[in-house]
Protein backbone atom coordinates (compact mmCIF):
# COMPACT_ATOMS: atom_id res chain seq x y z
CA UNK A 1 -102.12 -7.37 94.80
CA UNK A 2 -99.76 -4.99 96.60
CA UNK A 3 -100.77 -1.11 96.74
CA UNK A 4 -98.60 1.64 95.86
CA UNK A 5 -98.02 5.48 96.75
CA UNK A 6 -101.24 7.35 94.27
CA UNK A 7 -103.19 3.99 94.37
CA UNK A 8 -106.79 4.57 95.76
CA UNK A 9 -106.73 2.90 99.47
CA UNK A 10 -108.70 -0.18 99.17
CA UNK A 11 -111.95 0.61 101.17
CA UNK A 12 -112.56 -1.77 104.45
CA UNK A 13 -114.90 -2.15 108.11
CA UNK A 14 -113.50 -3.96 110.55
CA UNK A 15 -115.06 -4.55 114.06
CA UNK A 16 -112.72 -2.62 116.68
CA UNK A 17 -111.80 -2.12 120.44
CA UNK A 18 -113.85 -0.08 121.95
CA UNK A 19 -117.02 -2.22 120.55
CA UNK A 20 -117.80 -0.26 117.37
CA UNK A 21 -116.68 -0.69 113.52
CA UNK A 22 -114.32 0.98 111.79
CA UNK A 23 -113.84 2.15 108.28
CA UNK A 24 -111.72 4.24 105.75
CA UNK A 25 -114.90 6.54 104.96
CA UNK A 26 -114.85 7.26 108.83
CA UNK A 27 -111.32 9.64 107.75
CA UNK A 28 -113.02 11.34 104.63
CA UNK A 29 -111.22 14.17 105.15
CA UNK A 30 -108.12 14.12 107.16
CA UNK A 31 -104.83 11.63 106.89
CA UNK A 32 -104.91 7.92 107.70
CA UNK A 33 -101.73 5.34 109.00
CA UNK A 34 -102.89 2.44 108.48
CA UNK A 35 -100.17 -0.05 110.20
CA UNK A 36 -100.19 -3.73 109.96
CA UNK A 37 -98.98 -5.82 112.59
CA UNK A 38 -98.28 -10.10 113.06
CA UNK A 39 -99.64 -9.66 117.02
CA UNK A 40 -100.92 -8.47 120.31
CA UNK A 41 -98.42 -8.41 122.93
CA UNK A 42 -95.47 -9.63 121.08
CA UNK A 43 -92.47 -7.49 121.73
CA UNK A 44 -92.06 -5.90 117.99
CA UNK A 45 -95.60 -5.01 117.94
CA UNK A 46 -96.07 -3.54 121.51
CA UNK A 47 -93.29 -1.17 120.77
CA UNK A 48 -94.93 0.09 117.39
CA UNK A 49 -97.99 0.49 119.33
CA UNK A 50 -96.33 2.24 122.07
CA UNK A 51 -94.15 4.64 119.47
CA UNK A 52 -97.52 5.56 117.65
CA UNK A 53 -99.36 6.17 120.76
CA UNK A 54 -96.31 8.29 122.30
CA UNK A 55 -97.19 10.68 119.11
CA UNK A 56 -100.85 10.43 118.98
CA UNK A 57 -100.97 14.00 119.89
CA UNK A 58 -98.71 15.48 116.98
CA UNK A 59 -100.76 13.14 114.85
CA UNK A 60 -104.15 14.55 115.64
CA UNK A 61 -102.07 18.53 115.39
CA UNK A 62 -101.60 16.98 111.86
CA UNK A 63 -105.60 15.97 110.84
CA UNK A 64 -104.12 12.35 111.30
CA UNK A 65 -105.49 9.04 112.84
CA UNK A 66 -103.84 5.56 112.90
CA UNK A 67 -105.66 2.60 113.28
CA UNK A 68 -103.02 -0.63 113.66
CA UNK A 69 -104.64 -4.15 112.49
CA UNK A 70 -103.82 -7.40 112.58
CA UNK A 71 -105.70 -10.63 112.73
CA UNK A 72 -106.36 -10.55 116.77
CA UNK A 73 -109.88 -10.30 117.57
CA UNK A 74 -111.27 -7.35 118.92
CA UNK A 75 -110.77 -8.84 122.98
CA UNK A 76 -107.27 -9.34 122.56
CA UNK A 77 -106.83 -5.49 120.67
CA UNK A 78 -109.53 -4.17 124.01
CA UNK A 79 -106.49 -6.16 126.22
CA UNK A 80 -103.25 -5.31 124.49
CA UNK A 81 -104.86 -1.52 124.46
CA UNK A 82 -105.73 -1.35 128.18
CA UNK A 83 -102.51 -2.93 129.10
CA UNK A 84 -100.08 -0.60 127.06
CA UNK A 85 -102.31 2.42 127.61
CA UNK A 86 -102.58 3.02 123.65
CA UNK A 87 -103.84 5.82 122.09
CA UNK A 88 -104.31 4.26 118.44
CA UNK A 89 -107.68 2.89 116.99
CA UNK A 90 -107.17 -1.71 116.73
CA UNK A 91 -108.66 -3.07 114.02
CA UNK A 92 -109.75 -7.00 114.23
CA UNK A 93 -108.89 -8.70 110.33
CA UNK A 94 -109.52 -11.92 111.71
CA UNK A 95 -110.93 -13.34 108.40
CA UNK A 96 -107.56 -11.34 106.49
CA UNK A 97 -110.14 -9.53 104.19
CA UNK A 98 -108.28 -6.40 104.49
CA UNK A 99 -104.84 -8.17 104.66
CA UNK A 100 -105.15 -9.70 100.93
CA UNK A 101 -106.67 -6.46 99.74
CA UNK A 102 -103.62 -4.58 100.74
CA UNK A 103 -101.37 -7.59 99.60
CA UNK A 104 -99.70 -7.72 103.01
CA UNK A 105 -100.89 -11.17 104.10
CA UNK A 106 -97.72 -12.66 102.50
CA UNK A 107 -95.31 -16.72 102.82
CA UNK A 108 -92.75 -15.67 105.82
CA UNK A 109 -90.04 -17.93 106.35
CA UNK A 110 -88.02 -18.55 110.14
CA UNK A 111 -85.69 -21.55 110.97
CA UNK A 112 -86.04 -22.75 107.70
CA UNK A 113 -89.76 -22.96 107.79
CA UNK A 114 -92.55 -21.33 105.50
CA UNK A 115 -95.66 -20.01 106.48
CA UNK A 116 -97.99 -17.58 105.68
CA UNK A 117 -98.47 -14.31 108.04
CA UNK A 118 -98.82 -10.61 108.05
CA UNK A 119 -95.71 -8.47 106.59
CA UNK A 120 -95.27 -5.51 109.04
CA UNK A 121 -96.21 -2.47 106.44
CA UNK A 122 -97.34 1.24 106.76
CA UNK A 123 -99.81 3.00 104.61
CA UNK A 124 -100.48 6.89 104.70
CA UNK A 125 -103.02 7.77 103.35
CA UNK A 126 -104.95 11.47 102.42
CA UNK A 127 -108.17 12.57 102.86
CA UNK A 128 -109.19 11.64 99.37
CA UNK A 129 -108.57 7.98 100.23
CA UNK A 130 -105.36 7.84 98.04
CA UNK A 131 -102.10 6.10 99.04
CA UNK A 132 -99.32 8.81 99.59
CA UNK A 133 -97.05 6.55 100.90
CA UNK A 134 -95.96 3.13 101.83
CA UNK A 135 -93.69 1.05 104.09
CA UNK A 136 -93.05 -2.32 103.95
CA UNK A 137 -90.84 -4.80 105.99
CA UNK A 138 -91.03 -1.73 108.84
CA UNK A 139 -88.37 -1.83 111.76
CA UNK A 140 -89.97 -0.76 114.82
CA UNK A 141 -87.37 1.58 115.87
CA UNK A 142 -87.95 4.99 114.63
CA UNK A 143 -90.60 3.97 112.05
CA UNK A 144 -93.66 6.02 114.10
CA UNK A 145 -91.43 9.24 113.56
CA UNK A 146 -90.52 8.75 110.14
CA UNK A 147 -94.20 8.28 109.52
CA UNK A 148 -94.82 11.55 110.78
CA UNK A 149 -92.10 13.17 109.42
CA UNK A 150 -93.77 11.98 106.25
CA UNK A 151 -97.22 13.31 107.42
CA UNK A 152 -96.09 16.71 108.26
CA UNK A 153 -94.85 16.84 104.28
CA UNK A 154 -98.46 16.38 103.21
């Protein structure tokens, strides 16, 4: 099931760098970017990191956090964070609970071959808990500014 802008965000806890959990009611009240990600350390996904973390600051001006997840367990997000310096919360999905409920756990395809993975997508979403926007199939480059862009419109 894929969710949509003025969908209610599907409610989650994951287990997090850092050594604590993590959930939507932990935002009650200010903005969430919730980005999805295929891996730690790969070269896409370090730069999204990187790009969010070079704005943490004008997110937090703006009431908003941004937790990234992907299926990596919570060593490898403690790792890729300490190695990048990144100033985003890491969710671990490593059973893809929170990938199917927001539909991005989807068949990929390269060289000719199928498989399933995570779809690189965005999510913004208000303090209520409702969807206010979406990205999907993100490219990297400028996507953390157009996310904000987006925020400061709230």
């Amino acid at each position: 099931m894929a969710i949509a802008t003025g969908d209610k965000a599907p409610d989650f806890t994951l287990p997090a760098d850092g050594g604590h959990d993590i959930s939507l009611g932990d935002f009650k009240g200010k903005n969430l970017v919730v980005y999805f990600y295929p891996k730690d350390n790969t070269p896409g996904c370090t730069r999204e990191a990187i790009a969010f973390s070079e704005h943490a600051d004008v997110f937090a001006a703006a009431n908003t956090e941004i937790i990234g997840i992907s299926k990596d367990s919570v060593k490898k997000h403690e790792n890729f964070r300490k190695k990048h310096n990144l100033k985003v919360h890491l969710g671990a999905d490593e059973n893809g609970k929170v990938l199917d409920a927001f539909g991005v756990w989807k068949e990929k395809s390269m060289y000719g071959r199928s498989f399933m993975g995570i779809e690189r997508a965005t999510f913004l979403i208000d303090g209520n808990g409702v969807v206010r926007n979406v990205w999907r199939k993100v490219r990297v480059k400028g996507h953390a500014e157009a996310v904000l862009e987006a925020v400061k419109e709230l």
